[in-house]
PDB file of N, CA and C in Angstrom:
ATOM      1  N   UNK A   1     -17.082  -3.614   7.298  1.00  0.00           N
ATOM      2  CA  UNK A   1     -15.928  -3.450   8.160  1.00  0.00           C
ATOM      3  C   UNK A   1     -14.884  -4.539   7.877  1.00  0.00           C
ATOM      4  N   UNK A   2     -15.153  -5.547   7.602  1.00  0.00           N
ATOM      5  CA  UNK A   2     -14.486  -6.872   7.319  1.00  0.00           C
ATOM      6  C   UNK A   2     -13.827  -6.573   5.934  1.00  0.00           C
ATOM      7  N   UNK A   3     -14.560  -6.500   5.167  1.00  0.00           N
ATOM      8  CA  UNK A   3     -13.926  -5.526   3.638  1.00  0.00           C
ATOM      9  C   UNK A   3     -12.808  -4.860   3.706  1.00  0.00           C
ATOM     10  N   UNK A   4     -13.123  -3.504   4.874  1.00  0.00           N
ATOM     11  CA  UNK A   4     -11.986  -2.834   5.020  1.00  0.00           C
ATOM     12  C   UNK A   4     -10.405  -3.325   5.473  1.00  0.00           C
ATOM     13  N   UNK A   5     -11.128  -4.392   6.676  1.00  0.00           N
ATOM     14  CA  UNK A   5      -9.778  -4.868   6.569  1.00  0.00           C
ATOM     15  C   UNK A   5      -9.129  -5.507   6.235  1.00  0.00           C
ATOM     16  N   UNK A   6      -9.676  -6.478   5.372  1.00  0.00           N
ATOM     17  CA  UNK A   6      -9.110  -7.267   4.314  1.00  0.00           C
ATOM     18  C   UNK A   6      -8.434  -6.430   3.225  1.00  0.00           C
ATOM     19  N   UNK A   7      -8.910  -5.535   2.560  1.00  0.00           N
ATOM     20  CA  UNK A   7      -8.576  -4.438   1.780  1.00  0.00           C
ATOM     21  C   UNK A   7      -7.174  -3.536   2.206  1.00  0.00           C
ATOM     22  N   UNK A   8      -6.942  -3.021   3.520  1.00  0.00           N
ATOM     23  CA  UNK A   8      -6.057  -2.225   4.815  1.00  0.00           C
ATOM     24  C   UNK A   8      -4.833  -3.702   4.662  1.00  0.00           C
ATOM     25  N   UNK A   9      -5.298  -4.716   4.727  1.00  0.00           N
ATOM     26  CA  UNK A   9      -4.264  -5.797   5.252  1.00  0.00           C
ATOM     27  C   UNK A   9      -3.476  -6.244   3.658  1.00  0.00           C
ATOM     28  N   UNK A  10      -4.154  -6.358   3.432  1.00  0.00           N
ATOM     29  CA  UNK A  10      -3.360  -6.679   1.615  1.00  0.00           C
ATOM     30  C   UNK A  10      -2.718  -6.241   0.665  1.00  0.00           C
ATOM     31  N   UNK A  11      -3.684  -4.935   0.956  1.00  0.00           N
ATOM     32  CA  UNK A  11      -3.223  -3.751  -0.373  1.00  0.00           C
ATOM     33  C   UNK A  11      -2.714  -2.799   0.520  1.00  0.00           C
ATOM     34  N   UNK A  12      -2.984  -2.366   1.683  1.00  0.00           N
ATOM     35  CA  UNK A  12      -2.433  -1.078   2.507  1.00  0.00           C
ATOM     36  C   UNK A  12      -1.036  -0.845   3.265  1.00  0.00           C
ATOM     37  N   UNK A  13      -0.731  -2.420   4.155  1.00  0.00           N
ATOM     38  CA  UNK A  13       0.350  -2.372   4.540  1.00  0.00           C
ATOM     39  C   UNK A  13       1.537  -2.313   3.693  1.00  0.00           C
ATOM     40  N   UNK A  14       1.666  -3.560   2.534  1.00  0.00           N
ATOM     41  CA  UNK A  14       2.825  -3.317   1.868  1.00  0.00           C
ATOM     42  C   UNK A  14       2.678  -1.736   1.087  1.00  0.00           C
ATOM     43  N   UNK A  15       1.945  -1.367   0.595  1.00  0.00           N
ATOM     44  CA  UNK A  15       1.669  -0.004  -0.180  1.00  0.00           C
ATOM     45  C   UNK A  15       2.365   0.731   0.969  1.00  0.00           C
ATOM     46  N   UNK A  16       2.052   0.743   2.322  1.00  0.00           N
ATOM     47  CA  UNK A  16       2.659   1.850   3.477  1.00  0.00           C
ATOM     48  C   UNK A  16       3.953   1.415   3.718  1.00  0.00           C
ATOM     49  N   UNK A  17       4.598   0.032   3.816  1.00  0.00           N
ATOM     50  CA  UNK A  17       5.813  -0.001   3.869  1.00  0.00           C
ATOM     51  C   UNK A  17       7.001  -0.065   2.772  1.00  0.00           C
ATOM     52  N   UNK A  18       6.446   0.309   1.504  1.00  0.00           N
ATOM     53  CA  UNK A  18       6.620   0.396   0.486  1.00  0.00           C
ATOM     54  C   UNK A  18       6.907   1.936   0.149  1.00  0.00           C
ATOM     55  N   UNK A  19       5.985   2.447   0.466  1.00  0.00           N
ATOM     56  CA  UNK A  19       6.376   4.230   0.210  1.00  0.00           C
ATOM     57  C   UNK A  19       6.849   5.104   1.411  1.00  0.00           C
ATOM     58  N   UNK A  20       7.309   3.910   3.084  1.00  0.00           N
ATOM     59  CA  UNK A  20       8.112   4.560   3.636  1.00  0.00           C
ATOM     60  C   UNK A  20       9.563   3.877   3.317  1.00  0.00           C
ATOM     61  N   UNK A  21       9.699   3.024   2.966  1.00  0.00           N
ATOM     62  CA  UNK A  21      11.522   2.556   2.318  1.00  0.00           C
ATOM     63  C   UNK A  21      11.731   3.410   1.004  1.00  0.00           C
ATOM     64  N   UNK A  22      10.795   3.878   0.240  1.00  0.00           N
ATOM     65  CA  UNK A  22      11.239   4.713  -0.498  1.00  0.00           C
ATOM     66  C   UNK A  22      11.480   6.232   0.005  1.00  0.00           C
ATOM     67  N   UNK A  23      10.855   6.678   0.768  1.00  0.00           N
ATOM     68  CA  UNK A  23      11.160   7.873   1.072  1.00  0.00           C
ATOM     69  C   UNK A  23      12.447   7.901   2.343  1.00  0.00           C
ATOM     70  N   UNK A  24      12.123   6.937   3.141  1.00  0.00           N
ATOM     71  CA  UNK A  24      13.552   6.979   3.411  1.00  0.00           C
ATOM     72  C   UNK A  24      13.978   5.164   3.850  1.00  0.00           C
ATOM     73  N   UNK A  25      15.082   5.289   2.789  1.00  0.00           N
ATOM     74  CA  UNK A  25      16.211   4.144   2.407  1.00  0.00           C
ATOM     75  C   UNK A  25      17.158   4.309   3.168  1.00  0.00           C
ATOM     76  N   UNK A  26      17.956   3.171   3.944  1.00  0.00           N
ATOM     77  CA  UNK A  26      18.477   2.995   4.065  1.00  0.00           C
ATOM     78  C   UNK A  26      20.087   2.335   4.033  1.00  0.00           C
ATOM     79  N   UNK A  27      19.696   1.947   2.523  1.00  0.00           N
ATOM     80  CA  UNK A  27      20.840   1.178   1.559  1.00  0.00           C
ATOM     81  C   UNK A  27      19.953   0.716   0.013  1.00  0.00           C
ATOM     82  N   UNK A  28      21.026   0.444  -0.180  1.00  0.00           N
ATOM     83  CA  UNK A  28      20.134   0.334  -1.942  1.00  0.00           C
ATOM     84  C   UNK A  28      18.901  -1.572  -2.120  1.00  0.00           C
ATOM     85  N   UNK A  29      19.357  -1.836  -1.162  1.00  0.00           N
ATOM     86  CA  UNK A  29      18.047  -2.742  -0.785  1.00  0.00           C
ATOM     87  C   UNK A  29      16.798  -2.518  -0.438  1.00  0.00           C
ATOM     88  N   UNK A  30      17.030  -1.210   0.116  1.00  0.00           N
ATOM     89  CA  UNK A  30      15.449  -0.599   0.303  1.00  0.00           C
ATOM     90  C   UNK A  30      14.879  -0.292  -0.782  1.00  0.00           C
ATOM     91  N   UNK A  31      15.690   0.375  -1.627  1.00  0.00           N
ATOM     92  CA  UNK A  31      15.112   0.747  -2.967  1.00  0.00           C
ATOM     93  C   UNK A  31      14.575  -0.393  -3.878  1.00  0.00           C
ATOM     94  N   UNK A  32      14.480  -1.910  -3.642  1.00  0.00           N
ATOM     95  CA  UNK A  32      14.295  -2.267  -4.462  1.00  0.00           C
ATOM     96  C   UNK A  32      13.357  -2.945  -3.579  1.00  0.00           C
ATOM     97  N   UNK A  33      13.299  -3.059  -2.158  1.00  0.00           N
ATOM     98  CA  UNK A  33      12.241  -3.648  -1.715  1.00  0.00           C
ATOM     99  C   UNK A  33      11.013  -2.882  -1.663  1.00  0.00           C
ATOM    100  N   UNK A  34      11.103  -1.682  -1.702  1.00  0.00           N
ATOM    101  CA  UNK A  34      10.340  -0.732  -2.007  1.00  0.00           C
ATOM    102  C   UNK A  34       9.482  -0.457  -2.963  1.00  0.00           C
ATOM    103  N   UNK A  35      10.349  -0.916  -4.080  1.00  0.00           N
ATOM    104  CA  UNK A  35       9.564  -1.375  -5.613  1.00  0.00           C
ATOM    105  C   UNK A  35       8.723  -2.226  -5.826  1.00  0.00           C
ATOM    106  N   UNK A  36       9.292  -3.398  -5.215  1.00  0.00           N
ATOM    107  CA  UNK A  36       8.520  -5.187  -4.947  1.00  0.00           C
ATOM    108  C   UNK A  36       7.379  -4.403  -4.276  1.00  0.00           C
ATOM    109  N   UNK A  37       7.295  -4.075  -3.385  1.00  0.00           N
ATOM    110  CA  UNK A  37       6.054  -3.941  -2.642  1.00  0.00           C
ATOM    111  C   UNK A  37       5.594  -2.865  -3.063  1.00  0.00           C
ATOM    112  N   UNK A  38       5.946  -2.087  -3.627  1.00  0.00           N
ATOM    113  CA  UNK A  38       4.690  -0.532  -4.177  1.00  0.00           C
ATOM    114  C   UNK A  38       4.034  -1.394  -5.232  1.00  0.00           C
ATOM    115  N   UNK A  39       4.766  -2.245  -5.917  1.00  0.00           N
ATOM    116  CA  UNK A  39       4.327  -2.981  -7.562  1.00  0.00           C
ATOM    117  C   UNK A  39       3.265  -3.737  -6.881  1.00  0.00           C
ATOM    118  N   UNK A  40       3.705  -4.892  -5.820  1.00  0.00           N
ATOM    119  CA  UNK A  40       2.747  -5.727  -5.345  1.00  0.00           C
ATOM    120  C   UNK A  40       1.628  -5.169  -5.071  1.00  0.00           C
ATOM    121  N   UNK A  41       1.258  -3.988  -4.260  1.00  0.00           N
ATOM    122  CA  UNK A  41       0.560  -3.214  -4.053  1.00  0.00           C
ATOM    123  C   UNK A  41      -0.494  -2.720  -4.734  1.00  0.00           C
ATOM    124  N   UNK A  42      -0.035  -2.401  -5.811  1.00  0.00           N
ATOM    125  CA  UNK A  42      -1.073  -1.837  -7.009  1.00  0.00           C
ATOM    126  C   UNK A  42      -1.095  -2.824  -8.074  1.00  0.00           C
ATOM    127  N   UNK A  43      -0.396  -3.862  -8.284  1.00  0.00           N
ATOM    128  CA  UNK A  43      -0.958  -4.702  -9.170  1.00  0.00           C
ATOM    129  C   UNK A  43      -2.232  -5.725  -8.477  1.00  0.00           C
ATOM    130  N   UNK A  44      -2.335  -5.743  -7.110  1.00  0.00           N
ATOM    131  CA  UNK A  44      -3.044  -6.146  -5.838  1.00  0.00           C
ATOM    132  C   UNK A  44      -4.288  -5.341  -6.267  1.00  0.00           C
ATOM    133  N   UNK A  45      -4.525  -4.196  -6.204  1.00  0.00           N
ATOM    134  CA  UNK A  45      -5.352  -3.093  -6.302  1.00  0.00           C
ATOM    135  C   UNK A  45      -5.789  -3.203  -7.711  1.00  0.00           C
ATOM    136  N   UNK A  46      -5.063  -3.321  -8.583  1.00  0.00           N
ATOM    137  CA  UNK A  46      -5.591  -3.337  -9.817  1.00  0.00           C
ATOM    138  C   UNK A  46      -6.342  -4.436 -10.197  1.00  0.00           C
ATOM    139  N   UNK A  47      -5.803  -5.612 -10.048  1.00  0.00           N
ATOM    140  CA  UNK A  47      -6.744  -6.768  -9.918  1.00  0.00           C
ATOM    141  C   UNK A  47      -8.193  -6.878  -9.581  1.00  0.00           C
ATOM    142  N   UNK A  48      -8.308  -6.048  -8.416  1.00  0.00           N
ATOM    143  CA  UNK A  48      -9.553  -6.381  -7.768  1.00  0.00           C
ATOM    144  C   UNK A  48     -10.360  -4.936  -8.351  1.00  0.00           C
ATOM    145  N   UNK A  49      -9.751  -4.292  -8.990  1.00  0.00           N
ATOM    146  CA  UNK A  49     -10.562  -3.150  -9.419  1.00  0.00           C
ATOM    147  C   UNK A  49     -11.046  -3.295 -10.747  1.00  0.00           C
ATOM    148  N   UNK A  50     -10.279  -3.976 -11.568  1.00  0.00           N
ATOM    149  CA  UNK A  50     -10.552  -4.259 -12.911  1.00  0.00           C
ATOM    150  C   UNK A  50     -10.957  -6.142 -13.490  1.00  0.00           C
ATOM    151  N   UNK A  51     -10.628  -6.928 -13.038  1.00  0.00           N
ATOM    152  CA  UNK A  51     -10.961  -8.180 -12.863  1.00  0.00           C
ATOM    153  C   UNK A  51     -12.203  -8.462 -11.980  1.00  0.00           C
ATOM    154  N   UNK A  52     -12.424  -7.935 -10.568  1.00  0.00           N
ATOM    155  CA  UNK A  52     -13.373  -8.519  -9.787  1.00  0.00           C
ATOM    156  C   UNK A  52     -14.356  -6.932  -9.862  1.00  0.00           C
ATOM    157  N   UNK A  53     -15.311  -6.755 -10.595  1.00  0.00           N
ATOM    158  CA  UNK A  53     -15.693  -5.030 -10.277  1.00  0.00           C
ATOM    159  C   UNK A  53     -17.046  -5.352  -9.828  1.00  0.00           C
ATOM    160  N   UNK A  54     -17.653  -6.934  -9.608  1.00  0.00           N
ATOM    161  CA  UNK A  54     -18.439  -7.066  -8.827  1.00  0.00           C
ATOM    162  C   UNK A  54     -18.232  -7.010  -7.158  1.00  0.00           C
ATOM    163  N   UNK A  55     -16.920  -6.844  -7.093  1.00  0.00           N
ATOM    164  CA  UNK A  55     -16.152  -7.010  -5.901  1.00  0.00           C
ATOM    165  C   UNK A  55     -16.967  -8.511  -4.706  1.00  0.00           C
ATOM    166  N   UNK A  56     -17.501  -8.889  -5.290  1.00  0.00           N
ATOM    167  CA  UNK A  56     -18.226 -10.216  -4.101  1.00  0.00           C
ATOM    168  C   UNK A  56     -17.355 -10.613  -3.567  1.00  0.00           C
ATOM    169  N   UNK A  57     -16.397 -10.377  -3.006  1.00  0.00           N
ATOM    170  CA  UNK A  57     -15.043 -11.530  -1.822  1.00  0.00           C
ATOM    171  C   UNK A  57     -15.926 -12.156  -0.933  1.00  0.00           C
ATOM    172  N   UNK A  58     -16.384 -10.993   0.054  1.00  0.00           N
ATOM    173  CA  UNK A  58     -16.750 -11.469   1.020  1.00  0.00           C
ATOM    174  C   UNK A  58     -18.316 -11.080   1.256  1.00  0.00           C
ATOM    175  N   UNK A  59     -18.902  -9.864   1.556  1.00  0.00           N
ATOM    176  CA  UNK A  59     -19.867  -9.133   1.274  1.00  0.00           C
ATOM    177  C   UNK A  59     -19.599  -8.149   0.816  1.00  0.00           C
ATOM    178  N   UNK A  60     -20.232  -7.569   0.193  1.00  0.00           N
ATOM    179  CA  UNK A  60     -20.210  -6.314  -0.587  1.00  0.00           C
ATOM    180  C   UNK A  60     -19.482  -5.971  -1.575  1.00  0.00           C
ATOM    181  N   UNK A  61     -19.650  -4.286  -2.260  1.00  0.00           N
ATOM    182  CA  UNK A  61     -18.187  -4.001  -2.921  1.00  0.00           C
ATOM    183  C   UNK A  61     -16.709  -4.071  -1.974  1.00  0.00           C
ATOM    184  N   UNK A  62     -16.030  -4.904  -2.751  1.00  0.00           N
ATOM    185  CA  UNK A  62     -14.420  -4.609  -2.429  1.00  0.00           C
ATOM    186  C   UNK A  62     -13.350  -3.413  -3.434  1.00  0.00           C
ATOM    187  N   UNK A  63     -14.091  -3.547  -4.657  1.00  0.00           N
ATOM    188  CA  UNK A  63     -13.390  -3.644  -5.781  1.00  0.00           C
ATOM    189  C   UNK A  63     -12.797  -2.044  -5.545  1.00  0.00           C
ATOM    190  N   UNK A  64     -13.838  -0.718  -5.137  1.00  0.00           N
ATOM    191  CA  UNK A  64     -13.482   0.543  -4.699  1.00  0.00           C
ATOM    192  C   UNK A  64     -12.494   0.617  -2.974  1.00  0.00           C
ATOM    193  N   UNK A  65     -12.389  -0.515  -2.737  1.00  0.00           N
ATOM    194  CA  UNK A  65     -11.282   0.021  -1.310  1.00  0.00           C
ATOM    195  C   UNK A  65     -10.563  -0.518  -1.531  1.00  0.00           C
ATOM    196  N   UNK A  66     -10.261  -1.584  -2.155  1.00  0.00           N
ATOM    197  CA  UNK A  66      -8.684  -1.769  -2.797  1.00  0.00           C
ATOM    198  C   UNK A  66      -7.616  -0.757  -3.400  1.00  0.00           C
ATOM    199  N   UNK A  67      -8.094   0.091  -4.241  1.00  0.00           N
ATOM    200  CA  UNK A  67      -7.217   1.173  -4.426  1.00  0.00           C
ATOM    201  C   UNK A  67      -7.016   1.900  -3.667  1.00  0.00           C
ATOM    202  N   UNK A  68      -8.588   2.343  -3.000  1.00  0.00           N
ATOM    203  CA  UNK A  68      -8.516   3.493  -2.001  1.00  0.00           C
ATOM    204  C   UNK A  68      -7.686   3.339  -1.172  1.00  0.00           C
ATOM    205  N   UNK A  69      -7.512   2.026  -0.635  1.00  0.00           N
ATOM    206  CA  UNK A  69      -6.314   1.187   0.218  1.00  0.00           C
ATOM    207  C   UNK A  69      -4.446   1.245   0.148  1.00  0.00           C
ATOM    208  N   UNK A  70      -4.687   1.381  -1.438  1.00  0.00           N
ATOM    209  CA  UNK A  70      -3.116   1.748  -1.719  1.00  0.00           C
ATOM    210  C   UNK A  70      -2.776   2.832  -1.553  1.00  0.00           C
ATOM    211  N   UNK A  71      -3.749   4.410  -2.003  1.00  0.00           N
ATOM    212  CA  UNK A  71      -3.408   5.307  -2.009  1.00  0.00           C
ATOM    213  C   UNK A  71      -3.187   5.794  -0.376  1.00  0.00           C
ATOM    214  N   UNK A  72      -4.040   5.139   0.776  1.00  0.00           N
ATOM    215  CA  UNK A  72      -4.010   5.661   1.337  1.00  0.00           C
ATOM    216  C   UNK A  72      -2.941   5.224   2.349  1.00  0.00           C
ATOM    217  N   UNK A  73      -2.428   4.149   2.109  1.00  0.00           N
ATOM    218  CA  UNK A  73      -1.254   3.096   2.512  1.00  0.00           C
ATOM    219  C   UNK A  73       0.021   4.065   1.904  1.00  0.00           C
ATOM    220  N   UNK A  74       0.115   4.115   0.434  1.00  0.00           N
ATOM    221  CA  UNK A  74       1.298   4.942   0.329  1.00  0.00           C
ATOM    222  C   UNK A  74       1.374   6.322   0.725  1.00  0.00           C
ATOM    223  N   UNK A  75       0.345   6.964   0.895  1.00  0.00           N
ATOM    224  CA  UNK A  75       0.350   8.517   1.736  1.00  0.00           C
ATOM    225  C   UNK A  75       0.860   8.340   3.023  1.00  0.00           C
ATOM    226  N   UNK A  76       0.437   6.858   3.831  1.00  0.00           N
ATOM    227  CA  UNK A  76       0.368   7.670   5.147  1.00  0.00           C
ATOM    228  C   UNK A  76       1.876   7.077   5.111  1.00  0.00           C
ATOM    229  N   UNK A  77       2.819   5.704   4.645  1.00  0.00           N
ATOM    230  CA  UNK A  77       4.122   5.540   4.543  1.00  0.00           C
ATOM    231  C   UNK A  77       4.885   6.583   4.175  1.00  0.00           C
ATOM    232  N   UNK A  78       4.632   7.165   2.938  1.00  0.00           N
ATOM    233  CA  UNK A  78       4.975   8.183   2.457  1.00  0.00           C
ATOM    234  C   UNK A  78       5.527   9.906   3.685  1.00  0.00           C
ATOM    235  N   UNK A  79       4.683  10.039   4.641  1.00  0.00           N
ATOM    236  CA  UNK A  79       4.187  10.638   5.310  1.00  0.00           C
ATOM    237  C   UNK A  79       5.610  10.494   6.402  1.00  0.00           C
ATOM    238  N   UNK A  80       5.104   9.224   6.640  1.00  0.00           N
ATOM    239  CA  UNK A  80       5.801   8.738   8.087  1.00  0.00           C
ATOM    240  C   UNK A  80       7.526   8.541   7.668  1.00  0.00           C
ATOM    241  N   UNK A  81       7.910   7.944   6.419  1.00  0.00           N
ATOM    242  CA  UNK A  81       9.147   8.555   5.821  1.00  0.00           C
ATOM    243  C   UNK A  81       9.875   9.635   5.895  1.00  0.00           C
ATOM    244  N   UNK A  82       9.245  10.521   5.834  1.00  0.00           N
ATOM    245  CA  UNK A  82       9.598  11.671   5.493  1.00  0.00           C
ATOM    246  C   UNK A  82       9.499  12.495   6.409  1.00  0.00           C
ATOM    247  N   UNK A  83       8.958  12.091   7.697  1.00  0.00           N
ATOM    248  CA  UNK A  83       9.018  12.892   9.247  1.00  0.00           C
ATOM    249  C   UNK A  83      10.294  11.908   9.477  1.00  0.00           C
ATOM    250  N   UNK A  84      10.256  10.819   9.624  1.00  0.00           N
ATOM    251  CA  UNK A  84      11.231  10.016  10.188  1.00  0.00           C
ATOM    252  C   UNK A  84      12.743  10.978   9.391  1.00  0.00           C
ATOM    253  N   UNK A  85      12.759  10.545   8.503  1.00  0.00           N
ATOM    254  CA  UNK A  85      14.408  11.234   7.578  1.00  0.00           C
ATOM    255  C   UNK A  85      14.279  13.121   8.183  1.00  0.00           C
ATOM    256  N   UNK A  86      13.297  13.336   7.873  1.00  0.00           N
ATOM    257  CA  UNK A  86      13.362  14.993   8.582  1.00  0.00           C
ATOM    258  C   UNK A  86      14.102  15.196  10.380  1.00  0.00           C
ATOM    259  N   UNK A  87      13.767  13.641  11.057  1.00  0.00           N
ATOM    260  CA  UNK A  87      14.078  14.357  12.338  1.00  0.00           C
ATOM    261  C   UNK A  87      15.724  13.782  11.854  1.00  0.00           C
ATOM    262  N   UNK A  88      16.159  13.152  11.357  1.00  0.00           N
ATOM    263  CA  UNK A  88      17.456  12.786  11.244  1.00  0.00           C
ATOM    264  C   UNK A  88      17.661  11.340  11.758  1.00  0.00           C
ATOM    265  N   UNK A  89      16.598  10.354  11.603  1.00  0.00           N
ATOM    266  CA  UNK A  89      17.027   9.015  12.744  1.00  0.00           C
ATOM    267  C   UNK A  89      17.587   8.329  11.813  1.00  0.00           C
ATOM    268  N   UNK A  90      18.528   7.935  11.148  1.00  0.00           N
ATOM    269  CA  UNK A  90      18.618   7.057  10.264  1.00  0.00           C
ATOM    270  C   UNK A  90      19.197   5.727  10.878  1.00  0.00           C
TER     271      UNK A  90
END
């Protein structure tokens, strides 16, 4: 459980606030903060998937919820973007 949220807190939030400034921007600063943090995100994820694949951080494997973490960080941003710009709030 501790895994997870270390994993949710690192790799998930920026990944989720990352693929909701891309889906909906508000000026061309979003677009690039959007980038910083999708990149941070998965180079975050990649690290611990390909460098640490014993995953030992803390207990257990980490190395499989780190990604799982991004993907599921940029879906649900992704998600919440794109209801948000659909109802019109900009």
């Amino acid at each position: 459980m501790l895994n997870m949220t270390f994993a949710s807190v690192l790799v998930g939030l920026p990944a989720g606030a990352g693929a909701f400034l891309l889906v909906n921007p508000k000026s061309n600063r979003d677009a690039g903060a959007s980038m910083f943090l999708l990149l941070y995100a998965a180079a975050l994820a990649a690290v611990f998937a390909l460098f640490n694949p014993g995953g030992k951080i803390l207990v257990g494997a980490i190395w499989l919820k780190m990604p799982g973490a991004f993907v599921l960080g940029c879906l649900v941003g992704g998600l919440l973007g794109w209801r948000h710009r659909r109802k019109g709030k900009y």
